[in-house]
Structure formats: structure tokens, C-alpha cells
Protein backbone atom coordinates (compact mmCIF):
# COMPACT_ATOMS: atom_id res chain seq x y z
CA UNK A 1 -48.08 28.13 -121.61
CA UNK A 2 -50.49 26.06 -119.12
CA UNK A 3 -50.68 27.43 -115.40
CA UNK A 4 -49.13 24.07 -114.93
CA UNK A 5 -45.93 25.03 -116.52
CA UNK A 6 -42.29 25.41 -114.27
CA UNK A 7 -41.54 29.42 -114.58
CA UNK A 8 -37.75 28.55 -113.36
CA UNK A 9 -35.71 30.03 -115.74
CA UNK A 10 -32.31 28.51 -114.13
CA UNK A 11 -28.75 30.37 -115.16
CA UNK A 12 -26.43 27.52 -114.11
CA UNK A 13 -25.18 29.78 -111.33
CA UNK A 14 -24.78 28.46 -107.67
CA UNK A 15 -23.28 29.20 -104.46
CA UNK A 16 -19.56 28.97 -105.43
CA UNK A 17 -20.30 32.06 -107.74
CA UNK A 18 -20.93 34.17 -104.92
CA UNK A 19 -18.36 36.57 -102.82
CA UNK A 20 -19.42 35.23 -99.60
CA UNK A 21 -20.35 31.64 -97.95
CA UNK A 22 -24.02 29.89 -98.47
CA UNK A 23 -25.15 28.31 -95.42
CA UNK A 24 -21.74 27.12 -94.20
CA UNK A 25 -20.46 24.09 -92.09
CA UNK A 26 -20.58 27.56 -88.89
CA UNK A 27 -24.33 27.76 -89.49
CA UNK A 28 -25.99 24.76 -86.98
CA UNK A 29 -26.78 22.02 -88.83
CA UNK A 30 -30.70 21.51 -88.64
CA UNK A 31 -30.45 25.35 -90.16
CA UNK A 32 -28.59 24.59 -93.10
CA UNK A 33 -31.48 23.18 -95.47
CA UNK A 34 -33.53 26.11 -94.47
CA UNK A 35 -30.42 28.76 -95.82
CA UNK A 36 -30.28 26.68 -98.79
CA UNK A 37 -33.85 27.04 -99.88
CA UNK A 38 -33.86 30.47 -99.19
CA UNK A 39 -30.74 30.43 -101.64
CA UNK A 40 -32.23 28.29 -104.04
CA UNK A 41 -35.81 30.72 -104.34
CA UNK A 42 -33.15 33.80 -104.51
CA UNK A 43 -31.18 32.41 -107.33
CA UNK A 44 -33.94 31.10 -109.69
CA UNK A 45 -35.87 34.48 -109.04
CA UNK A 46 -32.38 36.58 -110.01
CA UNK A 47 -32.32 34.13 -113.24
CA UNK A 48 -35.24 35.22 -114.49
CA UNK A 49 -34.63 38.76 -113.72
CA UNK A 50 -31.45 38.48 -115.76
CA UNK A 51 -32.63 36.20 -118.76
CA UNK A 52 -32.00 37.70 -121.82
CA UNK A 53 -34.43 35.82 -123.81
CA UNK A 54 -37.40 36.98 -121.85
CA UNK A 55 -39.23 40.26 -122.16
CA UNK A 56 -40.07 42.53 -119.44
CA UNK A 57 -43.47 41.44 -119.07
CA UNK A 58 -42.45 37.65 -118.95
CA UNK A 59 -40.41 38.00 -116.23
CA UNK A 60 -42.47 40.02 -113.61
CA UNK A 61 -45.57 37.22 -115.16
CA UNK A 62 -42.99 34.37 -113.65
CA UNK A 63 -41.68 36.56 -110.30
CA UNK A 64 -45.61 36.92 -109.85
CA UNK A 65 -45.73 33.57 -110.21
CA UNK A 66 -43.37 32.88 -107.85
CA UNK A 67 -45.12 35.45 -105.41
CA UNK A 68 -48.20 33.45 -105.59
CA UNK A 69 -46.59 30.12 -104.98
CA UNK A 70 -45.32 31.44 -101.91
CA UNK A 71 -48.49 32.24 -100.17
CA UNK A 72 -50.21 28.86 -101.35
CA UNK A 73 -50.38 28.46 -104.91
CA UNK A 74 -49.88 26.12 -107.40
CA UNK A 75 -46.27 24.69 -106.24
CA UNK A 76 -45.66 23.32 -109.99
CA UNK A 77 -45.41 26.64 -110.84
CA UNK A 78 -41.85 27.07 -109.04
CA UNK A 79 -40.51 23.68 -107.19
CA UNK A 80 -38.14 26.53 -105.73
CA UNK A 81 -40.75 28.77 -104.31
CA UNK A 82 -42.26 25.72 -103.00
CA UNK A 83 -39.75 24.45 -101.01
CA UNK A 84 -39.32 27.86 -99.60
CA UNK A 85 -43.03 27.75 -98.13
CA UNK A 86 -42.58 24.71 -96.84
CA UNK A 87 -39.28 26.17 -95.36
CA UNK A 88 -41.20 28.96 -93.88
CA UNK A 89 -43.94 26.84 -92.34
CA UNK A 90 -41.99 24.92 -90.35
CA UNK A 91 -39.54 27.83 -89.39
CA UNK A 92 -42.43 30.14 -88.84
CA UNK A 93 -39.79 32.99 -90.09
CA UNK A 94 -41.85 35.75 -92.02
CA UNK A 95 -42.52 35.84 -95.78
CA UNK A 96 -41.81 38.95 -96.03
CA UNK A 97 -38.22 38.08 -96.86
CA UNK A 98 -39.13 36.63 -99.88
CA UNK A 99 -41.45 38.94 -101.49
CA UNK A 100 -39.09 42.05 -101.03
CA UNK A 101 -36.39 40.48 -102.71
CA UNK A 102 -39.20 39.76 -105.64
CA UNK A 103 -40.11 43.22 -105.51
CA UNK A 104 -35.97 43.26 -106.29
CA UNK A 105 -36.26 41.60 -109.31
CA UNK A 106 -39.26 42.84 -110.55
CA UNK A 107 -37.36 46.52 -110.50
CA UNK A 108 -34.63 44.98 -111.91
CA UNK A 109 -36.88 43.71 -114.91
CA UNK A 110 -38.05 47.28 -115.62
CA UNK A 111 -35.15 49.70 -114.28
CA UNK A 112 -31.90 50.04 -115.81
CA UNK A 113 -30.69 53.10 -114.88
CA UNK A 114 -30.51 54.39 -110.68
CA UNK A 115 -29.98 58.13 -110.46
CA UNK A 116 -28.03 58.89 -107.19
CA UNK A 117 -26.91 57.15 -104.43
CA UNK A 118 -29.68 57.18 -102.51
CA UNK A 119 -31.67 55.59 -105.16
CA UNK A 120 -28.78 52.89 -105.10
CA UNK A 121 -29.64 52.45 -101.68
CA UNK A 122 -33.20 52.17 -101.88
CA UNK A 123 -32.50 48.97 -103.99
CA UNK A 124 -30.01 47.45 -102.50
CA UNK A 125 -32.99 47.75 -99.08
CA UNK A 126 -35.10 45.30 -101.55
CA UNK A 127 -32.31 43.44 -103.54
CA UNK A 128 -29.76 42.60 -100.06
CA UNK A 129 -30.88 43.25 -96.76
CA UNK A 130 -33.66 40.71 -96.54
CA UNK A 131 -30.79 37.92 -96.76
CA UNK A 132 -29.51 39.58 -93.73
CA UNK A 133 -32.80 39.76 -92.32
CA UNK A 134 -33.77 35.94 -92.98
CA UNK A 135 -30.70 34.75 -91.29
CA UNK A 136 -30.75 36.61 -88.44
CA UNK A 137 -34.71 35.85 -87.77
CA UNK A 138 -34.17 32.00 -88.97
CA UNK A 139 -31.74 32.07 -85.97
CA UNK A 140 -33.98 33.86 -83.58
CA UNK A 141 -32.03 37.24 -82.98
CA UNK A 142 -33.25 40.29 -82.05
CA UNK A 143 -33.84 42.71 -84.70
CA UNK A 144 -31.83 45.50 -83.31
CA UNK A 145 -29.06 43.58 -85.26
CA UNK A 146 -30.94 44.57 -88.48
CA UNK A 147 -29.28 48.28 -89.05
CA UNK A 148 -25.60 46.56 -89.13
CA UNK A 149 -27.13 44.22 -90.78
CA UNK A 150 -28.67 45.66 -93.23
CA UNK A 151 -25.41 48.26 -93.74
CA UNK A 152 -23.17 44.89 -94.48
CA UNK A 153 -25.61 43.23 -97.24
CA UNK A 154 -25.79 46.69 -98.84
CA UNK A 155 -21.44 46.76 -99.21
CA UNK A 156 -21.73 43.26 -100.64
CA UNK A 157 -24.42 44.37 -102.95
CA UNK A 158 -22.28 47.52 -104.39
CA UNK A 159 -19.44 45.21 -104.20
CA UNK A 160 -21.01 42.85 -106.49
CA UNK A 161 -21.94 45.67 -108.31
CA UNK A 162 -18.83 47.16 -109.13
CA UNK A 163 -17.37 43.76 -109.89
CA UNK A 164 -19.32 43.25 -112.72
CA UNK A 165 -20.31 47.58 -113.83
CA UNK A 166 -18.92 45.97 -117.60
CA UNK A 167 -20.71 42.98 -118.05
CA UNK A 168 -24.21 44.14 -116.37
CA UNK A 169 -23.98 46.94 -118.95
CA UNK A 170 -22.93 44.78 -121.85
CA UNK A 171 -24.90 41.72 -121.16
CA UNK A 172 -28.49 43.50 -119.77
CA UNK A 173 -27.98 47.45 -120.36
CA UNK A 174 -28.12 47.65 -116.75
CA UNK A 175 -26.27 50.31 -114.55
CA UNK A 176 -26.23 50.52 -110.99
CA UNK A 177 -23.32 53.32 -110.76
CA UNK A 178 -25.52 56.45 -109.66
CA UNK A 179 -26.02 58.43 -112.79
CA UNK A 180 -25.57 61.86 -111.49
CA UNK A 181 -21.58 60.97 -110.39
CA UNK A 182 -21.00 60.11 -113.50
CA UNK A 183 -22.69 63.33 -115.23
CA UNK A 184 -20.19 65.38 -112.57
CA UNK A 185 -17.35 63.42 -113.77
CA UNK A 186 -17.74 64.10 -117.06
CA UNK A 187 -18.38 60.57 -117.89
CA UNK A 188 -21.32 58.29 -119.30
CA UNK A 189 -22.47 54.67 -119.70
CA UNK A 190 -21.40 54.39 -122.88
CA UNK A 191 -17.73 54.47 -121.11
CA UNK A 192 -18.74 50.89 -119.07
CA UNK A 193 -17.83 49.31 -123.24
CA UNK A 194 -14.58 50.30 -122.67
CA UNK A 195 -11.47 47.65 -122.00
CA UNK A 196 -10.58 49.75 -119.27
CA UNK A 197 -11.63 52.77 -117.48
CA UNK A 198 -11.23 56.44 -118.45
CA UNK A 199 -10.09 58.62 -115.68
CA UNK A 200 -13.53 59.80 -115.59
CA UNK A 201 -15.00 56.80 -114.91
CA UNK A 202 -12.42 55.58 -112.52
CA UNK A 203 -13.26 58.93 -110.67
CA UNK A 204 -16.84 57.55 -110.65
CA UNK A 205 -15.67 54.21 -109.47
CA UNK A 206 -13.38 55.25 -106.80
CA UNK A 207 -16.31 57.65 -105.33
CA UNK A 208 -18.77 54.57 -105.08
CA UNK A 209 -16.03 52.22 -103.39
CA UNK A 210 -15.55 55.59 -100.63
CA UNK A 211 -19.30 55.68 -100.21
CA UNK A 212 -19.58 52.10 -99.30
CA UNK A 213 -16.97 52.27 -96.89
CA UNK A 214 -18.97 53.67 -93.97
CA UNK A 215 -21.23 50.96 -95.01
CA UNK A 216 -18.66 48.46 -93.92
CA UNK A 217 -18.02 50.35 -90.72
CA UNK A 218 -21.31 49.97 -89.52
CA UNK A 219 -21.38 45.90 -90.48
CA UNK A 220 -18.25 45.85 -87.78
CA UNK A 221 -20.93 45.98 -85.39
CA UNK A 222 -23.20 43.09 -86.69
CA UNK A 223 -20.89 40.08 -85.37
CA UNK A 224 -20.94 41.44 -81.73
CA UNK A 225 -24.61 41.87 -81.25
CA UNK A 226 -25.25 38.26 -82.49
CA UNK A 227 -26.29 35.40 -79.91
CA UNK A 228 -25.66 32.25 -81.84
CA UNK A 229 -22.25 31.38 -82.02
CA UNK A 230 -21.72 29.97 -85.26
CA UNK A 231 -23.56 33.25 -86.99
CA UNK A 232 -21.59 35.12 -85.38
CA UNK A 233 -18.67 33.47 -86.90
CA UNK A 234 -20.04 33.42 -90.42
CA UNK A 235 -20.94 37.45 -90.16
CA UNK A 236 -17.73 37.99 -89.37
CA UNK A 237 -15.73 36.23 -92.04
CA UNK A 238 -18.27 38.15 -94.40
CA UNK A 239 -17.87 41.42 -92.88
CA UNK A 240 -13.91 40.31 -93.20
CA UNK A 241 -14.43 39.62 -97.26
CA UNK A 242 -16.34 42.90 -97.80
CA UNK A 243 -13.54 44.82 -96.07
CA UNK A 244 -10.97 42.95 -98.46
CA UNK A 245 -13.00 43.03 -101.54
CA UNK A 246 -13.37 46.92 -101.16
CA UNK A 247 -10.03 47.31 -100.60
CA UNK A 248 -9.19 45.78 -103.87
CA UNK A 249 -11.78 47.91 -105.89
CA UNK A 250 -10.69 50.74 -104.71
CA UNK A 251 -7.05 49.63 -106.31
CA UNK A 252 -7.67 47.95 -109.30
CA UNK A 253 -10.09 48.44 -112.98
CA UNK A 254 -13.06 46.16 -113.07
CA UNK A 255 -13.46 47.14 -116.14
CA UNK A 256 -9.97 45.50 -117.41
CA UNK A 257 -10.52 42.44 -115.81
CA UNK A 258 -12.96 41.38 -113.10
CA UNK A 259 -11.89 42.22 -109.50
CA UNK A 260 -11.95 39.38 -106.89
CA UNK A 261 -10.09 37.82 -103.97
CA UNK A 262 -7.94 35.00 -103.99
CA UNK A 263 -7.74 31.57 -102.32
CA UNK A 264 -5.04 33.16 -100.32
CA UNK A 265 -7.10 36.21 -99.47
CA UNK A 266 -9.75 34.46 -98.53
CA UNK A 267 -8.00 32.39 -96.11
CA UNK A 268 -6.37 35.28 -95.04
CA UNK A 269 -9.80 36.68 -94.09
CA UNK A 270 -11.44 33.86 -92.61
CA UNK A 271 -8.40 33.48 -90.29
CA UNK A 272 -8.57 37.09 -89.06
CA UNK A 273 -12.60 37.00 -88.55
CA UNK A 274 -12.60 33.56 -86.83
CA UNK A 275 -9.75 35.26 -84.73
CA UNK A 276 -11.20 38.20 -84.00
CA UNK A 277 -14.35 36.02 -82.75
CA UNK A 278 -12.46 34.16 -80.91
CA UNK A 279 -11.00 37.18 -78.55
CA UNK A 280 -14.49 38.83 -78.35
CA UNK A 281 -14.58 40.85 -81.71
């Protein structure tokens, strides 16, 4: 491979895969491009963390790679990662962002297994809160906004998570339940093969859907300490899908099919955050 060669190792997934919105028509229009870069260098650098084809050592080679294009380097490398300096130049938001959420991926190309909770946490700090993070400094806020902030990317993190406990085990061998729950459950990974879940496991499922729920308590907070009116908006409608999302997992077997909300639901959410704005939160 030349140092000339694209490291992009694209999955085919976008934006409309995702539980929440991308840089919607509520974020101010001169901001948009900027929120889709940032999406754009997030997604390709996931794909490769997820690629089945490549080894371990490939894929932290092409997130390095990506790393390196960031701070100047060859932008061949990763047309992505490119884009997202040229993003960050003329934003003058921090790359800092960017190379946590690498630091994401690079775990997730080594680490399968996350012991406890806290552990789970210490991930989702890399893997989810410097989305938050970017937004809120793309749109100039004050970083006391980052603890609620930080608390709501987490939920939708574990959300995802739990979502898709079967198919990250089946497809990459990867678990993000916290290992130790399942050991005092009387339950393993083994169990995440299964068409449904044992009462073990939902016992392991239903304790990681309570833990996240003070999670979304403290994202409440977010929408009210945010200046810019059309963030505000969009943090709101999320906080309003991760409320409804959890909800749902903590009712229903991701195992037996894959948990999600509806067109209706969603609606139903948007309405009730956008009305909630409205008044004041």
C-alpha cells in the first residue's frame, strides 16, 4: 500500500441509520456543512473500527492515519479527515474533538470486552461526548453545558448499545454490557447468540437500561443552559428520543428483534421537545 493510498474503509452507513438527527434544518444554516463533516470523519473512522476484513493492526495503521491527516498530513490519505481540518480551520473549534473519538475507535479495535460500568463509562467519555462537545463549541456555548452534555451522549451511546448487544457480539465479538452484571446474574456472552433473552440476561439488560436513566435526567438540563435557539431545539428533541428509546428497552428483547422507535414515536417526541422549548423547557 503507497502512503498515497485512501484508508476510508466506508460501511454504506449514513445519517438515517442513526437514533437521533445529523445537523438538522434547527441547526443555522452556515453551521450545517461544518456538522456534516464532523459526521462524515466520525462515520468513516467507526467503519474501519468495525470492518471485519481488517486486522487489529490495520485499523489503528488507518485511524493513525486519519490522526495525522488531521493535524496536516497527507489529505489523500482520508478525503474525510481532510475536510474536517479544513472544517476546523475556518471554525477555529478545537481538534481535540476529533482525536478522542479516534482514541474511540482505536479501543474499539483492540477491546472487546468492558468490565463494569464504570469502564462503560470511561468509553462512552471517548466514543460520545465529544459530539456533544463539538456542537456545543461549533456554536459558541459555554462549556458549563458540557456535564449535561456529556450525560445525554453517554444514554444515546448505551442506547445504541443495547439496541444492537446481538449483532455487535455476533458480527465483531464485541460486548459493551459490563461483564461483572452479567457474572452476578448468572449469565455470560455466550447468551447474546441466543434468539431471545434468558431471564438472566434480561436481568442484565434491564439493570443497564436503570443505570442510564439518571443519565437522561441530567441531559434534561442541557436544552435550558443553551444560547442558540435552534440547538436548543435540536437537544431537546434528542434528549426527547433518548427518554423514549429507554423506555422501550426497558420493555421489550433486543435480542428477539431490534428495539427502535417508530415514525409515530418520533413525531410524538419531536412535538413534545419543540413544545416544551417553546414554553421555556
Amino acid at each position: 500500500m503507497t502512503t498515497r493510498t485512501n484508508v476510508e474503509h466506508a460501511s454504506g452507513k449514513g445519517s438515517g441509520d442513526e437514533n437521533f438527527p445529523v445537523g438538522s434544518f434547527l441547526i443555522a444554516a452556515p453551521l450545517r456543512r461544518h456538522v456534516h463533516a464532523f459526521y462524515r470523519f466520525a462515520r468513516n473512522a467507526d467503519d474501519i473500527a468495525d470492518a471485519r476484513d481488517l486486522s487489529s493492526g490495520e485499523k489503528l495503521r488507518r485511524l493513525d492515519a486519519m490522526a495525522a491527516v488531521i493535524e496536516g498530513g497527507d489529505p489523500a490519505l482520508s478525503p474525510t479527515a481532510a475536510k474536517m481540518r479544513e472544517s476546523l480551520a475556518e471554525t477555529g473549534v478545537s481538534a481535540a474533538h476529533c482525536h478522542e473519538l479516534l482514541d474511540a475507535f482505536r479501543q474499539d479495535s483492540v477491546k472487546n470486552r468492558y468490565a463494569n460500568w464504570d469502564e462503560l463509562m470511561g468509553y462512552c467519555r471517548l466514543s460520545a461526548a465529544p459530539v456533544g462537545r463539538y456542537l456545543l463549541d461549533l456554536h459558541g456555548e459555554s462549556r458549563d453545558t458540557w456535564p449535561a452534555s456529556d450525560a445525554l451522549c453517554a444514554a444515546l451511546q448505551v442506547n445504541n448499545h443495547l439496541q444492537d448487544c446481538g449483532k455487535d457480539y455476533l458480527a465483531l465479538d464485541r460486548v459493551y454490557l459490563p461483564t461483572d452484571w452479567m457474572a452476578e446474574e448468572g449469565t455470560s456472552v455466550e447468551e447474546l447468540n441466543r434468539r431471545s433473552a434468558s431471564p438472566a440476561m434480561k436481568r442484565v439488560l434491564l439493570r443497564t437500561v436503570e443505570a442510564t436513566w439518571p443519565l437522561v435526567e441530567e441531559a434534561r438540563r442541557l436544552p435550558g443552559g443553551i444560547r442558540d435557539r435552534g440547538l436548543r431545539a435540536e437537544a431537546a428533541v434528542i434528549v426527547g428520543l433518548a427518554d423514549r428509546l429507554l423506555t422501550r428497552l426497558g420493555h421489550q428483547d433486543p435480542l428477539a428483534r431490534r428495539v427502535k422507535l417508530g415514525p409515530a414515536q418520533i413525531a410524538m417526541a419531536v412535538a413534545g421537545s419543540m413544545m416544551r422549548t417553546a414554553l421555556g423547557w
